[in-house]
N, C-alpha and C. Protein backbone atom coordinates (compact mmCIF):
# COMPACT_ATOMS: atom_id res chain seq x y z
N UNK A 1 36.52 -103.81 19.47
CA UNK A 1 35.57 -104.80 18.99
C UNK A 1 34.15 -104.26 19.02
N UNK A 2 33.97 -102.85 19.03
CA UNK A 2 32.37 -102.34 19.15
C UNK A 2 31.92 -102.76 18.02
N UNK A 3 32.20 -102.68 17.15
CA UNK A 3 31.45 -103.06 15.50
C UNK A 3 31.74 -104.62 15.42
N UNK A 4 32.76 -105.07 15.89
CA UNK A 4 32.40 -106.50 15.69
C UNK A 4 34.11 -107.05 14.79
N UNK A 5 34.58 -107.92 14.52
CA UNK A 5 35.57 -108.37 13.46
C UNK A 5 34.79 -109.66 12.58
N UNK A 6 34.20 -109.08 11.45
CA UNK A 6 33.27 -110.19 10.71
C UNK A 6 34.40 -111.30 10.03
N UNK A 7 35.73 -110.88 10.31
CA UNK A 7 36.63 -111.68 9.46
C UNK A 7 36.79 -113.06 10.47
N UNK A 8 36.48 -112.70 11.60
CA UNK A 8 36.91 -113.64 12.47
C UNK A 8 35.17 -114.17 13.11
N UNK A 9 34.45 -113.65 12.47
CA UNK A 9 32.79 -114.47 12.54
C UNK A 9 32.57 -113.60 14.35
N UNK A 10 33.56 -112.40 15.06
CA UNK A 10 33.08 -112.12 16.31
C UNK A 10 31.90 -110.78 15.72
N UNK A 11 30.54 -110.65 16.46
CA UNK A 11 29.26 -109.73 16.03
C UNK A 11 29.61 -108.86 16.59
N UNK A 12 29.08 -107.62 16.33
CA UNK A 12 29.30 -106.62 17.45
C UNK A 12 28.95 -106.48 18.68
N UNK A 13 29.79 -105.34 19.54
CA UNK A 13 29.21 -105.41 20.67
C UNK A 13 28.61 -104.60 21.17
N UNK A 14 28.00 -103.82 20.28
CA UNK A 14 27.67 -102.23 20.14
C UNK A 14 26.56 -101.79 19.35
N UNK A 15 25.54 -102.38 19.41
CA UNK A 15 24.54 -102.59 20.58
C UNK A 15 24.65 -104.44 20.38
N UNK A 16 24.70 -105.41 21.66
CA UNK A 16 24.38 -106.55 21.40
C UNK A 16 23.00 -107.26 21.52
N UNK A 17 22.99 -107.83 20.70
CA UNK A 17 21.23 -108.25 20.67
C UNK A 17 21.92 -109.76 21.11
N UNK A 18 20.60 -110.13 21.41
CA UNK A 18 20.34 -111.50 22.72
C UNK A 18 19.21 -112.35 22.25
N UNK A 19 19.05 -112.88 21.65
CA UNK A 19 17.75 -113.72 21.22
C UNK A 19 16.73 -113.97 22.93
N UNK A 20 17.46 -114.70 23.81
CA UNK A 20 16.57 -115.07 24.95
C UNK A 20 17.80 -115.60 26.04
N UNK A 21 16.94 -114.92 27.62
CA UNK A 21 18.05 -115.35 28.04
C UNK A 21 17.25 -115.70 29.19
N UNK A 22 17.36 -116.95 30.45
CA UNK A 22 16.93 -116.57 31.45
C UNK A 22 17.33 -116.46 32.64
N UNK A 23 16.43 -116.74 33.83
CA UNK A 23 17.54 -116.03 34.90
C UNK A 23 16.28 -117.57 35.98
N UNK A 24 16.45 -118.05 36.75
CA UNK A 24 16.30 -118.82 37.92
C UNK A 24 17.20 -118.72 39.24
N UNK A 25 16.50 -117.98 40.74
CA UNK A 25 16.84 -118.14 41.52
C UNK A 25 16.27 -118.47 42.73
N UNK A 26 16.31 -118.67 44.32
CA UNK A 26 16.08 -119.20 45.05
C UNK A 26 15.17 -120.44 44.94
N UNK A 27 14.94 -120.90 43.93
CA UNK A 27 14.26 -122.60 43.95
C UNK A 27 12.96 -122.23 44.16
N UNK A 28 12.07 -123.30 44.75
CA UNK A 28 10.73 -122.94 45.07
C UNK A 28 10.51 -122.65 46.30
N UNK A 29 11.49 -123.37 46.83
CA UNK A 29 10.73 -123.57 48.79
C UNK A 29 11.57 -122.10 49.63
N UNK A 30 12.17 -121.06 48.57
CA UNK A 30 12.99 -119.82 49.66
C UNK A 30 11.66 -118.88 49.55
N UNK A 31 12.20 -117.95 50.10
CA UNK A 31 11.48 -116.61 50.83
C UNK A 31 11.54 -115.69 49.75
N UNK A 32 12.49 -115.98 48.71
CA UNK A 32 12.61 -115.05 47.75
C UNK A 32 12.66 -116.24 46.13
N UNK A 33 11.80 -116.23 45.45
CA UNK A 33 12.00 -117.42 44.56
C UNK A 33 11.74 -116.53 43.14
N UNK A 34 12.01 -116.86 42.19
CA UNK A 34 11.75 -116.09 40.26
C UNK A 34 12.02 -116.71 39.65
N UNK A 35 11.37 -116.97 39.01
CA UNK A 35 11.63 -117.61 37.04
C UNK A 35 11.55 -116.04 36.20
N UNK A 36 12.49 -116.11 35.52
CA UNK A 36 11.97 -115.06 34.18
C UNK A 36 12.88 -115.38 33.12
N UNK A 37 12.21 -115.51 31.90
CA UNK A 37 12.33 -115.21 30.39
C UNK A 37 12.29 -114.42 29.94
N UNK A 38 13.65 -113.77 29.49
CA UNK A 38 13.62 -112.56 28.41
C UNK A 38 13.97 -112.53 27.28
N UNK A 39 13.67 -112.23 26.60
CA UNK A 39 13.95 -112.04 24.84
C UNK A 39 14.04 -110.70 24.24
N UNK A 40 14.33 -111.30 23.24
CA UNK A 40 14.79 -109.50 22.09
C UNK A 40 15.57 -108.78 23.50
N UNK A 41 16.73 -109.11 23.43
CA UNK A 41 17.52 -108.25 24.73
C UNK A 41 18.60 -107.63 23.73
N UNK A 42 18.57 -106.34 24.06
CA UNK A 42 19.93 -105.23 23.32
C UNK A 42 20.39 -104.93 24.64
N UNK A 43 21.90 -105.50 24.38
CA UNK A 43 22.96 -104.99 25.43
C UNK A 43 23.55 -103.52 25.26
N UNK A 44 23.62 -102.35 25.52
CA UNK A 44 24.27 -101.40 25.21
C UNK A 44 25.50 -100.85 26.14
N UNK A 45 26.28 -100.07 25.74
CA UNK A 45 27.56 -99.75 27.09
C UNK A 45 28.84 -101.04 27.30
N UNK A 46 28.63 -101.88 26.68
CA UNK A 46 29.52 -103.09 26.32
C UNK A 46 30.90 -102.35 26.13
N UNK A 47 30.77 -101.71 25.03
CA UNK A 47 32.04 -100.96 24.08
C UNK A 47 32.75 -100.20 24.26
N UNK A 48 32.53 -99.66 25.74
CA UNK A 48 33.26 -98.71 26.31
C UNK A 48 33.59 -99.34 28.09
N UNK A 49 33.71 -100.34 27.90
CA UNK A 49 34.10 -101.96 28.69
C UNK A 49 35.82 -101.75 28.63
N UNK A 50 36.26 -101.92 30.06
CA UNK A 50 38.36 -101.57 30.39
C UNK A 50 38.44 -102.99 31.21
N UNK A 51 39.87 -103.60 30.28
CA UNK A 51 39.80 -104.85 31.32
C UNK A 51 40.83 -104.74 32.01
N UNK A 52 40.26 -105.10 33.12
CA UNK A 52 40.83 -104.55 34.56
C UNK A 52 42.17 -105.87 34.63
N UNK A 53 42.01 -107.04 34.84
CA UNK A 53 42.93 -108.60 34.62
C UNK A 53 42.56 -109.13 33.80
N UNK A 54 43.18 -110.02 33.51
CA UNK A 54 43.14 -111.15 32.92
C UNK A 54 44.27 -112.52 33.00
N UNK A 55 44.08 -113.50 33.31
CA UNK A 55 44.65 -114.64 33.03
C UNK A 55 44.26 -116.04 32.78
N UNK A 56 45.26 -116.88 31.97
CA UNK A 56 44.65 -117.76 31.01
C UNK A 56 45.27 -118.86 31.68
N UNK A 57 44.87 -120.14 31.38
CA UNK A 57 45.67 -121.18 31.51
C UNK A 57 45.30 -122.04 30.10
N UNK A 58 45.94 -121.93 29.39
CA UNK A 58 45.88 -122.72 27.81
C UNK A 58 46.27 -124.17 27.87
N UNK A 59 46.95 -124.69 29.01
CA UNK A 59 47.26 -125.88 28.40
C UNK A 59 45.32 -126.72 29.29
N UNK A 60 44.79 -125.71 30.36
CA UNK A 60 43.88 -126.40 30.66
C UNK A 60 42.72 -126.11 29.80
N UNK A 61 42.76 -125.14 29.31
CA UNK A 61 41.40 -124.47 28.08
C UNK A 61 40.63 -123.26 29.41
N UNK A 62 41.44 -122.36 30.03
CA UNK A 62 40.62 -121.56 31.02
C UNK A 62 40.86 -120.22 30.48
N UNK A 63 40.46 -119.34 30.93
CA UNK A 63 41.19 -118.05 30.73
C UNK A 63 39.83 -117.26 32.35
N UNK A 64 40.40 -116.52 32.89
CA UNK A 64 39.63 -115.40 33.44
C UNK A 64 39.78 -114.14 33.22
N UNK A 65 38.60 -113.25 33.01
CA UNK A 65 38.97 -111.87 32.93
C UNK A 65 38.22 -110.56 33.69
N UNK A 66 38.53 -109.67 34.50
CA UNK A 66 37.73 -108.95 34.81
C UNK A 66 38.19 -107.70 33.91
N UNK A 67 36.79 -107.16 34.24
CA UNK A 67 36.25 -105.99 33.14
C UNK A 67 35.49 -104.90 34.31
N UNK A 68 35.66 -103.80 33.38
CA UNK A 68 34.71 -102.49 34.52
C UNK A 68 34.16 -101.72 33.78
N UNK A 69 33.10 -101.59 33.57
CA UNK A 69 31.66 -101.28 32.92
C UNK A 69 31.40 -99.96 33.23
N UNK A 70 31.52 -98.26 32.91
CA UNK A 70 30.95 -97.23 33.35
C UNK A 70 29.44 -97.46 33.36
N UNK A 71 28.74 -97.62 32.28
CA UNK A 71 26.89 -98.25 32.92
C UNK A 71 26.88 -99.34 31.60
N UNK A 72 25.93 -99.72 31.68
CA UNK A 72 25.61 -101.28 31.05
C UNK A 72 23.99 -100.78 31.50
N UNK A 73 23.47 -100.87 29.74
CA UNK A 73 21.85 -101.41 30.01
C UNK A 73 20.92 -102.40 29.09
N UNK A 74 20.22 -102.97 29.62
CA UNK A 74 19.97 -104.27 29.15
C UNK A 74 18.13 -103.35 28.70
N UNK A 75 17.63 -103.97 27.55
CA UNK A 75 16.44 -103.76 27.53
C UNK A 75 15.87 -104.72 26.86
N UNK A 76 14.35 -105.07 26.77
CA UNK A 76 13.86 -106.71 26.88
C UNK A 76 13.06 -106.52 26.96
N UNK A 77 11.84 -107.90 26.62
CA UNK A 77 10.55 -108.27 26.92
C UNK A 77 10.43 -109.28 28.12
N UNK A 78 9.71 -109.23 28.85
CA UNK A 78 9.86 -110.34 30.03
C UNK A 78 8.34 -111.21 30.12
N UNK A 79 9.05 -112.43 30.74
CA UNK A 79 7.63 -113.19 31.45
C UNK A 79 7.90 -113.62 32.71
N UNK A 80 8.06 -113.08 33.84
CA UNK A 80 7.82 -113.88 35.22
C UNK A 80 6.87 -114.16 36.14
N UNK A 81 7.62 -115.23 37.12
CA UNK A 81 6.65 -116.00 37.97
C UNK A 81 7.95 -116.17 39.13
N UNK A 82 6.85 -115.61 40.24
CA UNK A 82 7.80 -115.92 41.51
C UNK A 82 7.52 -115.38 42.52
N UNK A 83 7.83 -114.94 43.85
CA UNK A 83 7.27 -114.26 45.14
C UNK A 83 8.72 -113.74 45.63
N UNK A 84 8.51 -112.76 46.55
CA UNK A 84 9.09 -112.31 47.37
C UNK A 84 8.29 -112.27 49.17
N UNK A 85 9.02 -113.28 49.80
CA UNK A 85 8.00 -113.69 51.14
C UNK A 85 6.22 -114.23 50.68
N UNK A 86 5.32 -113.27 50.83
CA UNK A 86 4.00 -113.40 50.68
C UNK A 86 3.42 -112.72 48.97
N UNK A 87 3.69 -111.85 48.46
CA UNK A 87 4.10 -111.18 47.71
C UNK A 87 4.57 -111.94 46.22
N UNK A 88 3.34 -112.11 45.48
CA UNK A 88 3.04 -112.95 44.11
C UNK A 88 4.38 -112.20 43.27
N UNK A 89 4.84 -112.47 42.39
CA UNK A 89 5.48 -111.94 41.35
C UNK A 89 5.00 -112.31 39.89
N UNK A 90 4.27 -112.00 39.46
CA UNK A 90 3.81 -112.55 38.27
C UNK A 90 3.08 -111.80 36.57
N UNK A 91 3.72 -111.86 35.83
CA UNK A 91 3.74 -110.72 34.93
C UNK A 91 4.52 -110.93 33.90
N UNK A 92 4.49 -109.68 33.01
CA UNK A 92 5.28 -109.56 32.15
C UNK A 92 4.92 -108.41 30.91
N UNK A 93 6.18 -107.80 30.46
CA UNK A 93 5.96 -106.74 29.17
C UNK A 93 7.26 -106.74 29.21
N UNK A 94 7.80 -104.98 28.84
CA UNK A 94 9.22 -104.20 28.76
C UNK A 94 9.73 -104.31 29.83
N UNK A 95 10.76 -104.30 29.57
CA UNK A 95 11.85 -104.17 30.83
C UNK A 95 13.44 -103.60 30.57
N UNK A 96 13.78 -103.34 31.74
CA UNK A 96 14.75 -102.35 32.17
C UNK A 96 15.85 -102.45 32.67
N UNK A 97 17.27 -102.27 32.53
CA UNK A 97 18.06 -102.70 33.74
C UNK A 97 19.34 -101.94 33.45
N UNK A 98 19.69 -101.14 34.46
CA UNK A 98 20.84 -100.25 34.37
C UNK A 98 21.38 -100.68 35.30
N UNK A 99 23.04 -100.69 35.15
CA UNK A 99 23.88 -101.32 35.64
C UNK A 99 24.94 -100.00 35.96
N UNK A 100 25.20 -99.40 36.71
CA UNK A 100 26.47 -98.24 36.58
C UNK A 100 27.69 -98.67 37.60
N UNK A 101 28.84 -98.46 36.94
CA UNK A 101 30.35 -99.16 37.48
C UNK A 101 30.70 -100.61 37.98
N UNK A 102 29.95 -100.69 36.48
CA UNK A 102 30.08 -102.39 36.66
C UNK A 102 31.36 -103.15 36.37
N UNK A 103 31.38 -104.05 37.96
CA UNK A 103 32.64 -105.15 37.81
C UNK A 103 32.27 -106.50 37.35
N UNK A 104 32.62 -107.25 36.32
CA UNK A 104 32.33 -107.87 35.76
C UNK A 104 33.39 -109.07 35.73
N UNK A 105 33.33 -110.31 36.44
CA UNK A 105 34.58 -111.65 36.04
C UNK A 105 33.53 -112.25 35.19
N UNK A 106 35.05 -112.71 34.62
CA UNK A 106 34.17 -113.56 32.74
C UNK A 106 35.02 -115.06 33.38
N UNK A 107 34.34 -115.95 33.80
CA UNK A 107 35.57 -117.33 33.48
C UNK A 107 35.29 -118.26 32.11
N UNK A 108 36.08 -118.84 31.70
CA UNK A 108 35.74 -119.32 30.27
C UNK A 108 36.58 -120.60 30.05
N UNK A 109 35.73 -121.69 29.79
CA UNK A 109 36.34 -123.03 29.61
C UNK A 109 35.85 -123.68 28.12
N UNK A 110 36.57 -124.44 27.62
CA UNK A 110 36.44 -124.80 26.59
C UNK A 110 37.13 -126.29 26.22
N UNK A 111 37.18 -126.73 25.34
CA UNK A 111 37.67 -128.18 24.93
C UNK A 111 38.22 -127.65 23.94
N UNK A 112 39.69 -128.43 23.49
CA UNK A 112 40.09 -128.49 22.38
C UNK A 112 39.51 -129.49 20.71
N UNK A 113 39.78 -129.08 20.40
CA UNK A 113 39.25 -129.74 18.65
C UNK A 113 40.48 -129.12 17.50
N UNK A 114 40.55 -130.75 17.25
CA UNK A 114 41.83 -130.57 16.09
C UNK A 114 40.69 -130.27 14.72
N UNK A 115 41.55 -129.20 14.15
CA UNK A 115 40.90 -129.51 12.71
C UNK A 115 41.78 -130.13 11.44
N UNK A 116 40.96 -129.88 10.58
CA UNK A 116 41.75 -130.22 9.55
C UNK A 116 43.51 -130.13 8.87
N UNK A 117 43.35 -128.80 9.41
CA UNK A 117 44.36 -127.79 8.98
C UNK A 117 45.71 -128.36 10.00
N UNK A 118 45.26 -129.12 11.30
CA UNK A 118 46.44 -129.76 11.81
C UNK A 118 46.74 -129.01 13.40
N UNK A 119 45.23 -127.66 13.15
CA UNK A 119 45.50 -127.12 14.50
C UNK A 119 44.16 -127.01 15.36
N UNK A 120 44.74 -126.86 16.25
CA UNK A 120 44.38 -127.06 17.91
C UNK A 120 43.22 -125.92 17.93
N UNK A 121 42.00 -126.19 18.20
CA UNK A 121 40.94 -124.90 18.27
C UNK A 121 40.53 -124.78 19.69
N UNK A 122 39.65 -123.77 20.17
CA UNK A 122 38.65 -123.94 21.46
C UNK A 122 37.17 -123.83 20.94
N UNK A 123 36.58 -125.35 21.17
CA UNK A 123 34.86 -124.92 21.54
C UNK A 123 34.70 -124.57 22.71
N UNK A 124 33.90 -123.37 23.17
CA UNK A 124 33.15 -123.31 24.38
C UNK A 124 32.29 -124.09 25.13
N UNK A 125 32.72 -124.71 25.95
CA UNK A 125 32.33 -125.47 26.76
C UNK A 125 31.49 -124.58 27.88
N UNK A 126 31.73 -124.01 28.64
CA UNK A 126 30.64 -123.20 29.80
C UNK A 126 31.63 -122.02 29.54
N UNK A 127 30.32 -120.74 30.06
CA UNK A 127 30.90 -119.04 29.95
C UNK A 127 29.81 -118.76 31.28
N UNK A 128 30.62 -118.32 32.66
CA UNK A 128 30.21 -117.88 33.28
C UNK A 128 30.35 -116.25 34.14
N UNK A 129 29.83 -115.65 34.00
CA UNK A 129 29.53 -114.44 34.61
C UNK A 129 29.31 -114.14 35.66
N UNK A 130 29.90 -113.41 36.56
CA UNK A 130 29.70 -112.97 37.83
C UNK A 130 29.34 -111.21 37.55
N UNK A 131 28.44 -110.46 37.85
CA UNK A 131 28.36 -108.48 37.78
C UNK A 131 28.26 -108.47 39.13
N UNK A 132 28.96 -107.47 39.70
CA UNK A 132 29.29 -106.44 40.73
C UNK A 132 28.97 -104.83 40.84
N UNK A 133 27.77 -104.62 40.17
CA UNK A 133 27.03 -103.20 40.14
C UNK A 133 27.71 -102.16 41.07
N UNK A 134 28.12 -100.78 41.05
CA UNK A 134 27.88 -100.30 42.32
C UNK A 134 26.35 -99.50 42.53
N UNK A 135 25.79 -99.15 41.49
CA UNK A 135 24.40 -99.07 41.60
C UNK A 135 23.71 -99.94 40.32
N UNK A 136 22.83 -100.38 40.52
CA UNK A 136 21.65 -100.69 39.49
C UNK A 136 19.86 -100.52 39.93
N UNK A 137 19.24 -100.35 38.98
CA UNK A 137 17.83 -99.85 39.16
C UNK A 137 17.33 -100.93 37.93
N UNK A 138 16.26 -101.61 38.49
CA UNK A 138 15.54 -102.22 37.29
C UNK A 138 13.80 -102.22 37.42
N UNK A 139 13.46 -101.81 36.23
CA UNK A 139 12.10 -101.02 35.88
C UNK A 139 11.62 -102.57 35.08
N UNK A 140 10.55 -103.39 35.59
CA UNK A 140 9.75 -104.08 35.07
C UNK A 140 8.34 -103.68 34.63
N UNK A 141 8.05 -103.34 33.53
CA UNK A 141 6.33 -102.94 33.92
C UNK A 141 5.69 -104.31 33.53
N UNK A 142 4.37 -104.20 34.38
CA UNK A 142 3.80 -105.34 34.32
C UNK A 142 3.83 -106.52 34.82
N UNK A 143 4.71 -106.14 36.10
CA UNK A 143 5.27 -107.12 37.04
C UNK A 143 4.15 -107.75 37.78
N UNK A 144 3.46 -106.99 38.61
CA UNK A 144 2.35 -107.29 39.31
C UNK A 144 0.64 -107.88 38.88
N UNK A 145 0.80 -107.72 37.36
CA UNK A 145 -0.53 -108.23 36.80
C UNK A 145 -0.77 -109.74 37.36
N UNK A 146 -1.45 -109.73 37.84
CA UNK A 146 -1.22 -111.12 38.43
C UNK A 146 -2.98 -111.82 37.07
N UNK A 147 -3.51 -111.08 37.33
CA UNK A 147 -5.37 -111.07 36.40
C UNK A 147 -5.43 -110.28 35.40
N UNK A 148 -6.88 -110.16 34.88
CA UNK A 148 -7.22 -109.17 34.02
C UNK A 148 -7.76 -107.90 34.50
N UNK A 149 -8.35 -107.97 35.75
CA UNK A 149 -8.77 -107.25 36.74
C UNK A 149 -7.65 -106.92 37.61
N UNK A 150 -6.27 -107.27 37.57
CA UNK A 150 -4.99 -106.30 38.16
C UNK A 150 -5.28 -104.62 38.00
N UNK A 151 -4.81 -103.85 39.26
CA UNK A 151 -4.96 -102.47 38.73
C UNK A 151 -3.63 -102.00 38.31
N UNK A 152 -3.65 -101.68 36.79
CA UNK A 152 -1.89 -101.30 36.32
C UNK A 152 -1.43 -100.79 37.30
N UNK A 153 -1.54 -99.41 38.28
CA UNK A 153 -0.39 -99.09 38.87
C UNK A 153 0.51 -99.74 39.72
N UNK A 154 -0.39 -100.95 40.23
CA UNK A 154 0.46 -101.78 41.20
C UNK A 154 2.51 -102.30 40.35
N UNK A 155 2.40 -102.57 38.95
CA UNK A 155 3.69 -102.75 38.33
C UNK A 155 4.46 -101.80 38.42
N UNK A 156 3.77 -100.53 38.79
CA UNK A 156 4.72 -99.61 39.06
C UNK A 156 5.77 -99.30 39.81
């Protein structure tokens, strides 16, 4: 499926583009808190993706699958806001994210919909992701601009 099956409307996966995606964790009141928005995201390393399991349950609309990733890299524009302890997080430009021997569970639920034709379809209802890196490195520049008077190297 690296190029995609246009007969069946699936895009490729080789390179995947992402309109916007975001990410929210520890809330406001933890020690470690982030908002970020990313856009224009190209997934690359998808296509050379081995699935490790898989199992379905069809009469409930589930399926799970794990997958193992030799590297996976994500590249993007970002905007965040957030702290680590004392430590502002606030910024935004290019960004970075390499993923190498990645374990990946996909769970996938959906609803049925009759169509016309007399058969039984799946809409996607929720697609959730769990990654299991054994290394990753992620390069934000522009993380630390907090002003206009920020000194660039601090994003470094």
């Amino acid at each position: 499926m690296r190029g995609g099956l246009s007969q069946f409307g699936v895009f490729p996966l080789e390179p995947l583009s992402i309109p916007s995606m975001d990410i929210e964790t520890g809330g406001r009141s933890g020690p470690v808190s982030l908002i970020m928005h990313m856009k224009n995201l190209t997934v690359s390393g998808l296509g050379d993706s081995s699935i490790l399991t898989y199992k379905e349950n069809l009469k409930n609309f589930r399926t799970q699958c794990k997958t193992m990733t030799k590297e996976m890299r994500l590249s993007f524009r970002y905007t965040a806001d957030g702290r680590i302890l004392v430590l502002p997080l606030r910024g935004g430009g290019p960004g970075l994210i390499v993923m190498k021997d990645l374990e990946t569970m996909h769970y996938l639920s959906g609803v049925p919909v009759k169509k016309k034709d007399g058969r039984v379809y799946w809409n996607v209802k929720d697609y959730k992701v769990d990654f299991k890196p054994r290394i990753m490195t992620v390069k934000l520049d522009g993380l630390l601009q907090t002003n206009a008077n920020s000194d660039p190297r601090l994003g470094e």
